[in-house]
N, C-alpha and C. Protein backbone atom coordinates (compact mmCIF):
# COMPACT_ATOMS: atom_id res chain seq x y z
N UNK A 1 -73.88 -19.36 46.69
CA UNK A 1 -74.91 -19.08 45.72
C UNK A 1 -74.31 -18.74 44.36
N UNK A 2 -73.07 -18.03 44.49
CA UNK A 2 -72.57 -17.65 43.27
C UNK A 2 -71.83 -18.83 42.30
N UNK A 3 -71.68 -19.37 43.14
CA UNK A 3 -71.21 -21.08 42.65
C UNK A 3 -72.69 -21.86 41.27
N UNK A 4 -73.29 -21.56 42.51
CA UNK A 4 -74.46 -22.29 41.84
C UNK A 4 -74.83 -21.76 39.78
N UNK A 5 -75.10 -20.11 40.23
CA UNK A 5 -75.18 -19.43 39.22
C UNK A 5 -74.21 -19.34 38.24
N UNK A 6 -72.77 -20.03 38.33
CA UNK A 6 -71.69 -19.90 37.32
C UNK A 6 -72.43 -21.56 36.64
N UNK A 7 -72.58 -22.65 37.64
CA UNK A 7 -72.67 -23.93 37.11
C UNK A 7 -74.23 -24.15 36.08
N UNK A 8 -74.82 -22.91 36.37
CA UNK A 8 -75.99 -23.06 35.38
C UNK A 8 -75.92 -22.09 34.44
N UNK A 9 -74.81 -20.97 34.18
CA UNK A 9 -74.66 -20.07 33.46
C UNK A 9 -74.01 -21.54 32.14
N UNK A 10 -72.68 -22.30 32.86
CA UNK A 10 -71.98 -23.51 32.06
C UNK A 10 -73.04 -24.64 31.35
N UNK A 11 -73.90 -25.15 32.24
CA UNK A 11 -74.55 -26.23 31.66
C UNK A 11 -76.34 -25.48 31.15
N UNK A 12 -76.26 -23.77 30.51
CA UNK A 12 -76.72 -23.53 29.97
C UNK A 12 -75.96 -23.53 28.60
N UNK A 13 -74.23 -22.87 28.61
CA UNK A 13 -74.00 -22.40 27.32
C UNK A 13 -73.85 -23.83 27.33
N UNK A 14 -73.40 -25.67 27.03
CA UNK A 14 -73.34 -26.42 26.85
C UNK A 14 -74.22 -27.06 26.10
N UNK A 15 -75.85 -26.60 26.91
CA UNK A 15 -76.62 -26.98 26.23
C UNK A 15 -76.97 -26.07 24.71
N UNK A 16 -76.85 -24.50 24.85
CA UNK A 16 -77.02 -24.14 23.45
C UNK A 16 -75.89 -24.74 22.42
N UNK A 17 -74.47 -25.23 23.08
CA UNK A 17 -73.87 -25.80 22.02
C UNK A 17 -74.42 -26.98 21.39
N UNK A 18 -75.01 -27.85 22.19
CA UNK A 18 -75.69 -29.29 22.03
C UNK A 18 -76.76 -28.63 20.66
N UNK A 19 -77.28 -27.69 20.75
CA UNK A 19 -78.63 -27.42 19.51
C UNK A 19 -77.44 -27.15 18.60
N UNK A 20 -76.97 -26.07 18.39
CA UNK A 20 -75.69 -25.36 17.32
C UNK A 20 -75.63 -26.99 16.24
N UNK A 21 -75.08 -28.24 17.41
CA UNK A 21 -74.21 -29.18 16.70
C UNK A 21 -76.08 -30.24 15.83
N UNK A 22 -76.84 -29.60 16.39
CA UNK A 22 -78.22 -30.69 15.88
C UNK A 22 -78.27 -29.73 14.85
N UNK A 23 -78.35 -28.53 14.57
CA UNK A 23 -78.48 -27.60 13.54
C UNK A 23 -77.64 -28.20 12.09
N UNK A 24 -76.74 -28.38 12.40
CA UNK A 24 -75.73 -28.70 11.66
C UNK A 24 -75.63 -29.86 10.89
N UNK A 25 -76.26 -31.04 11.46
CA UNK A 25 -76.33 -31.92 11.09
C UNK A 25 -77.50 -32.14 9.86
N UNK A 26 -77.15 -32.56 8.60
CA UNK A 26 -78.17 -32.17 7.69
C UNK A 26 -78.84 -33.79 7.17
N UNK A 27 -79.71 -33.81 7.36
CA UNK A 27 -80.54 -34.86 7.54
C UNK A 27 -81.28 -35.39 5.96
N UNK A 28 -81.43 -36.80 5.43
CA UNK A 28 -81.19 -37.03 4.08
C UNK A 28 -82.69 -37.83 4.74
N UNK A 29 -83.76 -37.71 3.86
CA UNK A 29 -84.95 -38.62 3.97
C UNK A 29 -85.34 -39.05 2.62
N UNK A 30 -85.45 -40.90 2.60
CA UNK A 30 -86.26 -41.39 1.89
C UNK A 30 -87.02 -42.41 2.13
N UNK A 31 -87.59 -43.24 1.30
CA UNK A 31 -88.51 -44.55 1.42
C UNK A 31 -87.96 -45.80 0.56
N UNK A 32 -87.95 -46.54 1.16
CA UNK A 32 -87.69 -48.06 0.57
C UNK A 32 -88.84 -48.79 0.79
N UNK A 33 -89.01 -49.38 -0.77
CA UNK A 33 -90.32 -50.86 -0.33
C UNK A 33 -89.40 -52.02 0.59
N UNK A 34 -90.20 -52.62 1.27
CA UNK A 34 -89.84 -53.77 1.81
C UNK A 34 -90.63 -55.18 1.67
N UNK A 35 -90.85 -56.20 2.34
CA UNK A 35 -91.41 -57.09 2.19
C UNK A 35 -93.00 -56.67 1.68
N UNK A 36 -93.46 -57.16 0.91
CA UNK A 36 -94.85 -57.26 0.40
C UNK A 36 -95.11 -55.69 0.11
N UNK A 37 -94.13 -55.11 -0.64
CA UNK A 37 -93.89 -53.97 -0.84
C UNK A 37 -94.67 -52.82 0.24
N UNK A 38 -94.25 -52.73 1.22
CA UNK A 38 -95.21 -52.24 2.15
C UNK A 38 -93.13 -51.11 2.09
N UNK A 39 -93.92 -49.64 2.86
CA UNK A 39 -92.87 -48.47 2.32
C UNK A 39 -92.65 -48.63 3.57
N UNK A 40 -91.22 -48.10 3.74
CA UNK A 40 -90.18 -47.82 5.20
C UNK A 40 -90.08 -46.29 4.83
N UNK A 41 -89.94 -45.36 5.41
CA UNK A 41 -89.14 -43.92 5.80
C UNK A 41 -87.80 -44.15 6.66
N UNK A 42 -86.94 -43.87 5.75
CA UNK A 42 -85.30 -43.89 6.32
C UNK A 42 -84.54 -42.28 6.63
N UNK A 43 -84.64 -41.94 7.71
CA UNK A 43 -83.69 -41.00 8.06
C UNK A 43 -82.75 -41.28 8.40
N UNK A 44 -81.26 -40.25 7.62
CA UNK A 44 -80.11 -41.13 7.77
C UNK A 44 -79.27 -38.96 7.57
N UNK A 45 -78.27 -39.40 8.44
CA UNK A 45 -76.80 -38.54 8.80
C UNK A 45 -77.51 -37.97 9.84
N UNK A 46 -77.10 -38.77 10.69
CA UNK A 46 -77.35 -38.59 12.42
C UNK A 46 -76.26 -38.05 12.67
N UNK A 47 -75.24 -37.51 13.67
CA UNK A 47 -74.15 -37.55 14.13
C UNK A 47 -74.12 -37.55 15.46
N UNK A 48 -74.96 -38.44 16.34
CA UNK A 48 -75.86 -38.37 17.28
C UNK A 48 -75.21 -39.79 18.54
N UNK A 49 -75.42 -39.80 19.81
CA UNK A 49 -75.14 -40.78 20.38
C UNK A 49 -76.72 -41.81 20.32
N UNK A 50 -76.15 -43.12 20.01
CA UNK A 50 -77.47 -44.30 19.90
C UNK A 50 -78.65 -43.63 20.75
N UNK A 51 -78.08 -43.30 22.04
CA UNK A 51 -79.14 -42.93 22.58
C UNK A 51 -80.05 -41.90 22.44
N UNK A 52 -79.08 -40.94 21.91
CA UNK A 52 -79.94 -39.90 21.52
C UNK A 52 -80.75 -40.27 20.07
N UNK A 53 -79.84 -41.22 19.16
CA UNK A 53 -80.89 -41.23 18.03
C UNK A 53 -82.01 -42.05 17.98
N UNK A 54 -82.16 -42.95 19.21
CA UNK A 54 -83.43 -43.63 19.90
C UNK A 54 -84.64 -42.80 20.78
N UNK A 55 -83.88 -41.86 21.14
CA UNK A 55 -84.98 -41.01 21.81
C UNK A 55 -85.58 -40.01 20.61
N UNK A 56 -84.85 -39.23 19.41
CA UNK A 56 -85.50 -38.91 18.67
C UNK A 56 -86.15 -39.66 17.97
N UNK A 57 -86.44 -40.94 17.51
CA UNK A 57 -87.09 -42.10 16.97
C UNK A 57 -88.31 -42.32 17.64
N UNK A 58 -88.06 -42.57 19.11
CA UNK A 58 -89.10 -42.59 19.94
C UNK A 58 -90.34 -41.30 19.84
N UNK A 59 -89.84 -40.51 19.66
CA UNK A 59 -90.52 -38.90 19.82
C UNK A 59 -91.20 -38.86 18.35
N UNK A 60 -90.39 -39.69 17.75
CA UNK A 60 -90.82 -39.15 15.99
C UNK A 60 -91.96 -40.22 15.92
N UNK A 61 -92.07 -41.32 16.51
CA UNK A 61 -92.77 -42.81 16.51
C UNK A 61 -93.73 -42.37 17.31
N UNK A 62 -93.75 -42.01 18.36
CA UNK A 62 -95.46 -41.32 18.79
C UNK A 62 -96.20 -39.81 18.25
N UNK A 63 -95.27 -39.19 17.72
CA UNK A 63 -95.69 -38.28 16.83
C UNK A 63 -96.54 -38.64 15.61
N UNK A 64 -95.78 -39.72 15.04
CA UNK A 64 -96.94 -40.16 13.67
C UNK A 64 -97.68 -41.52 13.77
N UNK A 65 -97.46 -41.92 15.37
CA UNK A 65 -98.39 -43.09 15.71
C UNK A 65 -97.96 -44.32 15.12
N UNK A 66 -96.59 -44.34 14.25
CA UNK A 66 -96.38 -45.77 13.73
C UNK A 66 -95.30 -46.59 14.76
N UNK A 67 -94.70 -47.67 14.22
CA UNK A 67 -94.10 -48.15 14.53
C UNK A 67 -92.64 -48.05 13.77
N UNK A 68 -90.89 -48.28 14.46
CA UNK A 68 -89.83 -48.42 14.01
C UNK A 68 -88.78 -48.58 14.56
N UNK A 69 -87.50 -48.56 14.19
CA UNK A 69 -86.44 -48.96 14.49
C UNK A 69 -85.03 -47.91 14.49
N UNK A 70 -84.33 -47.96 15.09
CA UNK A 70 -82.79 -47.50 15.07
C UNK A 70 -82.22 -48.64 14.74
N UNK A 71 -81.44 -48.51 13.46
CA UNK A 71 -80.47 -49.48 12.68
C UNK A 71 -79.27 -48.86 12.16
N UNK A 72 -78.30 -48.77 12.52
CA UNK A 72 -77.00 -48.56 12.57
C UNK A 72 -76.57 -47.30 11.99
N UNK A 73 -77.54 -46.57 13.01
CA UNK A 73 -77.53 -44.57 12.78
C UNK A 73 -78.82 -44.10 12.14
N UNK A 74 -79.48 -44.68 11.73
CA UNK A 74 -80.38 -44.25 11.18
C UNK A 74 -81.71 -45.07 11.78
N UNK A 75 -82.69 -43.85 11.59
CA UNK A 75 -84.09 -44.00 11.69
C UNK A 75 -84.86 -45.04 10.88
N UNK A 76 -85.55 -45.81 11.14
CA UNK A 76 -86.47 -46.35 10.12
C UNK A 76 -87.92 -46.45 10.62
N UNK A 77 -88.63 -46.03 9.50
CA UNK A 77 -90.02 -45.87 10.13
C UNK A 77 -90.85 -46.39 9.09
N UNK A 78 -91.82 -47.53 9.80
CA UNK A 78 -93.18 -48.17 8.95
C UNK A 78 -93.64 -47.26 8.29
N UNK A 79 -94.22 -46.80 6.92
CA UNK A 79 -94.97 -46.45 6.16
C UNK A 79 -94.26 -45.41 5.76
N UNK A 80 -94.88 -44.60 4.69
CA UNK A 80 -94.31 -43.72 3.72
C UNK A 80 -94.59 -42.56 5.11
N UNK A 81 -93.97 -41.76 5.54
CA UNK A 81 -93.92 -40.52 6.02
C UNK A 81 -93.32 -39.18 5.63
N UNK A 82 -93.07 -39.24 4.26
CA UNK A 82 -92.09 -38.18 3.33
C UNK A 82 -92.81 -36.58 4.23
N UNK A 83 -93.65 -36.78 3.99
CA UNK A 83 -94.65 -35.40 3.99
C UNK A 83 -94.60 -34.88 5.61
N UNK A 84 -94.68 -35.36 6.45
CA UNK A 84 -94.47 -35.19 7.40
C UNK A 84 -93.41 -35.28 8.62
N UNK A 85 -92.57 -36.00 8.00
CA UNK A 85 -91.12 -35.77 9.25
C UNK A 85 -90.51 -35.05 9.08
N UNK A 86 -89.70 -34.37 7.79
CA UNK A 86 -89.30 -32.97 7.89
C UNK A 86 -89.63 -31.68 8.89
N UNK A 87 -91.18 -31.84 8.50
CA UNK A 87 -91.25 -30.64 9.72
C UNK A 87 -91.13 -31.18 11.11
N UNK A 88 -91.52 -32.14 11.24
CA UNK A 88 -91.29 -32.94 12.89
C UNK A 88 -89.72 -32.78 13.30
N UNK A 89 -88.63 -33.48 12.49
CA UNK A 89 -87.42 -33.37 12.29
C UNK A 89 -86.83 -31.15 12.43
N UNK A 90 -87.18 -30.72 12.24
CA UNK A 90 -87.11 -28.97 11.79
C UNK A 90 -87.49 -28.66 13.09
N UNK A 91 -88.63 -28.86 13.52
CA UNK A 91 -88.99 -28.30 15.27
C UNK A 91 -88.20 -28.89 16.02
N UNK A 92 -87.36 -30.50 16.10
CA UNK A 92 -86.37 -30.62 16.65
C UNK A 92 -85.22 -29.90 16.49
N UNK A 93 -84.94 -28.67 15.81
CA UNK A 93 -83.97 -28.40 15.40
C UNK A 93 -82.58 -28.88 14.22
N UNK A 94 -83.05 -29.88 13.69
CA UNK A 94 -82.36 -30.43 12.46
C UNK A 94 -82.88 -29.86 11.03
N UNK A 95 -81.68 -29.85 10.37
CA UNK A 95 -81.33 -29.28 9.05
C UNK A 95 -81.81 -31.06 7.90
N UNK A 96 -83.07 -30.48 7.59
CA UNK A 96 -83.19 -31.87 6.36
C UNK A 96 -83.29 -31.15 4.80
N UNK A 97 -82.50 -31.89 4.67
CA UNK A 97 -82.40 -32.08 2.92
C UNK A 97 -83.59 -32.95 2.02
N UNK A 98 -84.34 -32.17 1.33
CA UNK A 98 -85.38 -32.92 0.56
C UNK A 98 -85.21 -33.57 -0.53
């Protein structure tokens, strides 16, 4: 039993390191027009594994109901979302820069 309780005492402090290193990471948001000037939202300085920056994409993409992409570290998301992913981004625990 005491086994058990050291291996979840470990892959508790592991996981508070895992937030520490999302804290840290300071997150740059803007918008680009694209085709038929229709706006993208680009979140960019991930320091994140693909997978993880697809699952936050995913989470952020049913949060504001649009549609988007992971493109080579960074977020991209259909329509202007300035106003609202910061705080979405902040309850995940990331540091964004306005």
């Amino acid at each position: 039993m005491a086994e058990e309780d050291d291996l979840d005492d470990l892959l508790d402090e592991l996981d508070s390191q895992g937030d520490l290193e999302t804290s840290q990471q300071v997150l740059s948001i803007r918008t680009e027009s694209r085709r038929y000037d229709k706006p993208v939202t680009i979140i960019e300085g991930f320091d994140l594994t693909k997978s993880e920056i697809e699952s936050t994409a995913s989470d952020l993409k049913s949060s504001l109901g649009t549609g988007g992409t992971v493109d080579e570290g960074r977020i991209e998301l259909q329509g202007d979302h300035r106003d609202r992913v910061p705080d979405l981004l902040r309850d995940r625990g990331f540091d964004v820069r306005e």
